[in-house]
Protein backbone atom coordinates (compact mmCIF):
# COMPACT_ATOMS: atom_id res chain seq x y z
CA UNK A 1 50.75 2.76 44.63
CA UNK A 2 49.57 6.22 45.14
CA UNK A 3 52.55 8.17 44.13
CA UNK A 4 52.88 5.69 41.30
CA UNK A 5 50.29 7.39 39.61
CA UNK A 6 50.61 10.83 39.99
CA UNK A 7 53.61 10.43 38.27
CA UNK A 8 51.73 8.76 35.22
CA UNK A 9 52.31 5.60 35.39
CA UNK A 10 49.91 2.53 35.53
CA UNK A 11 50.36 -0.77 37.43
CA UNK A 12 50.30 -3.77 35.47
CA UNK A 13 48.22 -6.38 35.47
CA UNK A 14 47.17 -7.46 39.35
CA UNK A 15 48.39 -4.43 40.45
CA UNK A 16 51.91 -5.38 40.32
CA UNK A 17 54.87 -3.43 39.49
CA UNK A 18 58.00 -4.37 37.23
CA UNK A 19 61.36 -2.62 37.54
CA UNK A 20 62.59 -2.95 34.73
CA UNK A 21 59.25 -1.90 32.24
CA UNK A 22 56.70 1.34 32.86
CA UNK A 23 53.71 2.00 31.00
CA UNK A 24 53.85 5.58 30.63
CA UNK A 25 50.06 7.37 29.39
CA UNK A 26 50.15 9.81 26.50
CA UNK A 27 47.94 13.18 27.43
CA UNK A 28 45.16 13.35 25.04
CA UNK A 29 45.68 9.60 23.38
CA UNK A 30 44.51 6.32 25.23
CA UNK A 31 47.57 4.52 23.75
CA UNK A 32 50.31 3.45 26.25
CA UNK A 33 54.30 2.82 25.24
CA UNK A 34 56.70 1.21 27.41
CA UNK A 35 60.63 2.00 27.69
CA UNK A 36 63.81 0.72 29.00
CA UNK A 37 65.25 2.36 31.70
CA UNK A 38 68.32 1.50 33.00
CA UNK A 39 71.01 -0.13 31.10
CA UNK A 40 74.23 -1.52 31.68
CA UNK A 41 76.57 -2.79 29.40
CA UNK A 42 80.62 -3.31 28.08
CA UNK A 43 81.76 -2.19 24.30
CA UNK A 44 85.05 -3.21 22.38
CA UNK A 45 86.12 -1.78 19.47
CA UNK A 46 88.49 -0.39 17.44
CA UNK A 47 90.39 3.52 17.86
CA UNK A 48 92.63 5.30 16.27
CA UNK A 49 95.07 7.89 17.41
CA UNK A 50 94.68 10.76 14.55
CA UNK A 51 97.02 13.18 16.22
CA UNK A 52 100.25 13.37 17.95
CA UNK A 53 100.87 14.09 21.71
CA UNK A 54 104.48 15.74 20.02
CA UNK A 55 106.15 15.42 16.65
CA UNK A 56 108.58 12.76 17.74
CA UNK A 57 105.60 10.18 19.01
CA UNK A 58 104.15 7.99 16.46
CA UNK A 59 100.25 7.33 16.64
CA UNK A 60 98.99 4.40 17.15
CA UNK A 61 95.94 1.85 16.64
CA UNK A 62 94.55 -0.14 19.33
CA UNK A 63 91.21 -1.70 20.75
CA UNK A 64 89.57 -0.04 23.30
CA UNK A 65 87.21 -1.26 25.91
CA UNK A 66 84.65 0.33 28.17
CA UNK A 67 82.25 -0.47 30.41
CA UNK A 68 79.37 1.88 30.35
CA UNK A 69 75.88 2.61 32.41
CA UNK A 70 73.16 4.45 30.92
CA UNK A 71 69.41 5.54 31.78
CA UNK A 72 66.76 6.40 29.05
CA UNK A 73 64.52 9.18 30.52
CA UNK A 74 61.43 9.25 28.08
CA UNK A 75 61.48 7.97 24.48
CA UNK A 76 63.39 10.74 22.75
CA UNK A 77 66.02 11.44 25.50
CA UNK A 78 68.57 9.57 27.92
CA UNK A 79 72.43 9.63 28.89
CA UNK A 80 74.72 7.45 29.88
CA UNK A 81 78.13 7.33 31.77
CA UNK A 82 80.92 5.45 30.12
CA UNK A 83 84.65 4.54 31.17
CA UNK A 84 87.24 3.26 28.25
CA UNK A 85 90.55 2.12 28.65
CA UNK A 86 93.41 1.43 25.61
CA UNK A 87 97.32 0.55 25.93
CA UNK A 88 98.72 2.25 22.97
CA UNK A 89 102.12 2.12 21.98
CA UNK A 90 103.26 5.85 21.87
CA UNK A 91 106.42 4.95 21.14
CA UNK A 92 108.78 8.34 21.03
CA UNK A 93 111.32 7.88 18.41
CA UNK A 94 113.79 10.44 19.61
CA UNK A 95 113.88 9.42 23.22
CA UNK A 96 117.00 7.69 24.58
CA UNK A 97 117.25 3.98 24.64
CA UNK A 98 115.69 2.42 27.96
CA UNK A 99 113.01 5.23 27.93
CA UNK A 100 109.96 4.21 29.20
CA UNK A 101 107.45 3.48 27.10
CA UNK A 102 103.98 5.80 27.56
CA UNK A 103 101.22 3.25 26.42
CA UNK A 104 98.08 3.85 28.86
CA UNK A 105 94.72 5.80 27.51
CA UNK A 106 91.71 6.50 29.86
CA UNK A 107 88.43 8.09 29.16
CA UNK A 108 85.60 8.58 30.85
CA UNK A 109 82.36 11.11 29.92
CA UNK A 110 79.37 11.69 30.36
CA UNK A 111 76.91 11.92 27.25
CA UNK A 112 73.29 13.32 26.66
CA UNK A 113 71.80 10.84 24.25
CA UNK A 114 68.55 12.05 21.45
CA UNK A 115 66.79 9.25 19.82
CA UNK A 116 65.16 10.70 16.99
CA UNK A 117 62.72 7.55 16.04
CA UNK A 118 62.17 7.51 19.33
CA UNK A 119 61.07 4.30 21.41
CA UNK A 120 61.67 1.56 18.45
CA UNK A 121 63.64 -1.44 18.00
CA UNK A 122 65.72 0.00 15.67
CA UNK A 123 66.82 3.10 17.40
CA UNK A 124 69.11 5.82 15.96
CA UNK A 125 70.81 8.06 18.20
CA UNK A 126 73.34 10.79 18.72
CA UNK A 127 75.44 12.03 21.38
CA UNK A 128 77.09 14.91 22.80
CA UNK A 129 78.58 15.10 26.41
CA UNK A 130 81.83 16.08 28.68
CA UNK A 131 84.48 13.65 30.07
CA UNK A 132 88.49 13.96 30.64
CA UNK A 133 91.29 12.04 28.95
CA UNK A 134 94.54 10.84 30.61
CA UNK A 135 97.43 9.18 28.52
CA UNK A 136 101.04 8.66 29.12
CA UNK A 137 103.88 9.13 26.51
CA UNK A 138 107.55 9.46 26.60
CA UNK A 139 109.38 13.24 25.97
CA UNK A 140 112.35 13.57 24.01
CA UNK A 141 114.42 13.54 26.89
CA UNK A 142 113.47 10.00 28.04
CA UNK A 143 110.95 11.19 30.94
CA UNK A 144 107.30 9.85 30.95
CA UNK A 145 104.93 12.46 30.76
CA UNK A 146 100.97 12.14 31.99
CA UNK A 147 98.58 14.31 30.80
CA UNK A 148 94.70 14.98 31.61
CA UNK A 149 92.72 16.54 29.30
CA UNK A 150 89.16 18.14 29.08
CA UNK A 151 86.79 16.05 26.24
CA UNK A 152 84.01 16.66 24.34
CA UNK A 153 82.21 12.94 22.79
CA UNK A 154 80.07 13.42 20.24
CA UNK A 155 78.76 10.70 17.95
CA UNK A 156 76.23 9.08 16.35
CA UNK A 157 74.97 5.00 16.51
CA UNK A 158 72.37 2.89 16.09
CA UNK A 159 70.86 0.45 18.51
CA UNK A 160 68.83 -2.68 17.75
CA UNK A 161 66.50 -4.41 20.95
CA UNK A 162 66.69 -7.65 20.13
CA UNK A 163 65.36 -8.64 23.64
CA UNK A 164 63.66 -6.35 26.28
CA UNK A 165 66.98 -6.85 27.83
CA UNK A 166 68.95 -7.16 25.40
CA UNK A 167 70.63 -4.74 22.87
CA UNK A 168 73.37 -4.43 20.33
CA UNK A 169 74.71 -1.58 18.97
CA UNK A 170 76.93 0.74 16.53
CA UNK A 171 78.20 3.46 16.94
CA UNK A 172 81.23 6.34 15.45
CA UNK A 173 82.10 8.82 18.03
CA UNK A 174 84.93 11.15 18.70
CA UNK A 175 86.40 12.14 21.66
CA UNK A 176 87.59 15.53 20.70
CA UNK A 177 90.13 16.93 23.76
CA UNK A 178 90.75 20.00 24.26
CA UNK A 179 94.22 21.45 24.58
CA UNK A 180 98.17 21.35 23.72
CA UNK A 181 97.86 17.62 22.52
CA UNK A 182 94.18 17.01 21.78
């Protein structure tokens, strides 16, 4: 219980602990917030392919999916680690017939998070971070080519709390890569 409170916070009520809630004290203010910390979570949604791996590949819409685990530090501040995978159809329109077809897209990142209203239900935020892509798609000669690329997320969202557990959210980001084919 000690160390507990040197770090700031305050046990609850009979001196019990939650894991999942801290009451964190404010220097200079008797008022006390709580937050969130750890979070855990799966996204679907929609992404779009605005430029070409080569001239001869189409682009491509899809829905992408991604499981994600994040970790709110103080009110303002937290990141989060997130994995998404996509099977686009980069379909090469020069390759021979019987080519294999490159249709596999895999991010992951990692993303600082701000949260300008700070610790509110309704919680706008926006995100910068650092991940790598890796997609397949088929050369003009009819060989599959993988490539791995350096990314750079950034974004912004909204989040709602409906539930102390529970959250939905919004959110527009871009996962700019760097490189040939980015």
């Amino acid at each position: 219980e000690k160390e507990f409170l040197e770090l700031g916070l305050q046990p609850l009520t009979g001196g019990d602990f939650r894991q999942d809630v801290a009451l964190v004290e404010i220097t200079g203010s008797d008022q006390k917030l709580s937050f969130n910390n750890g979070a855990g979570g799966m996204t679907l949604g929609p992404m779009w392919l605005t430029n070409r791996p080569i001239d001869s590949v189409a682009r491509d819409k899809d829905v992408m999916g991604s499981l994600l685990f994040g970790w709110d530090w103080d009110y303002y501040w937290g990141s989060e680690f997130q994995y998404a995978y996509a099977t686009p159809e980069l379909w090469n329109s020069a390759a021979p017939p019987g080519s294999p077809l490159g249709h596999r897209l895999a991010t992951w990142n990692y993303s600082f998070i701000y949260y300008p209203w700070g610790d509110t239900n309704l919680r706008p935020f926006w995100r910068l971070g650092v991940g790598n892509k890796h997609f397949d798609f088929t050369t003009d000669d009819g060989l599959r080519r993988d490539e791995w690329l350096l990314t750079t997320p950034f974004g912004v969202g909204v989040k709602y709390a409906f539930r102390r557990w529970l959250a939905g959210r919004i959110e527009f980001t871009d996962q700019f890569s760097w490189g040939d084919h980015g």
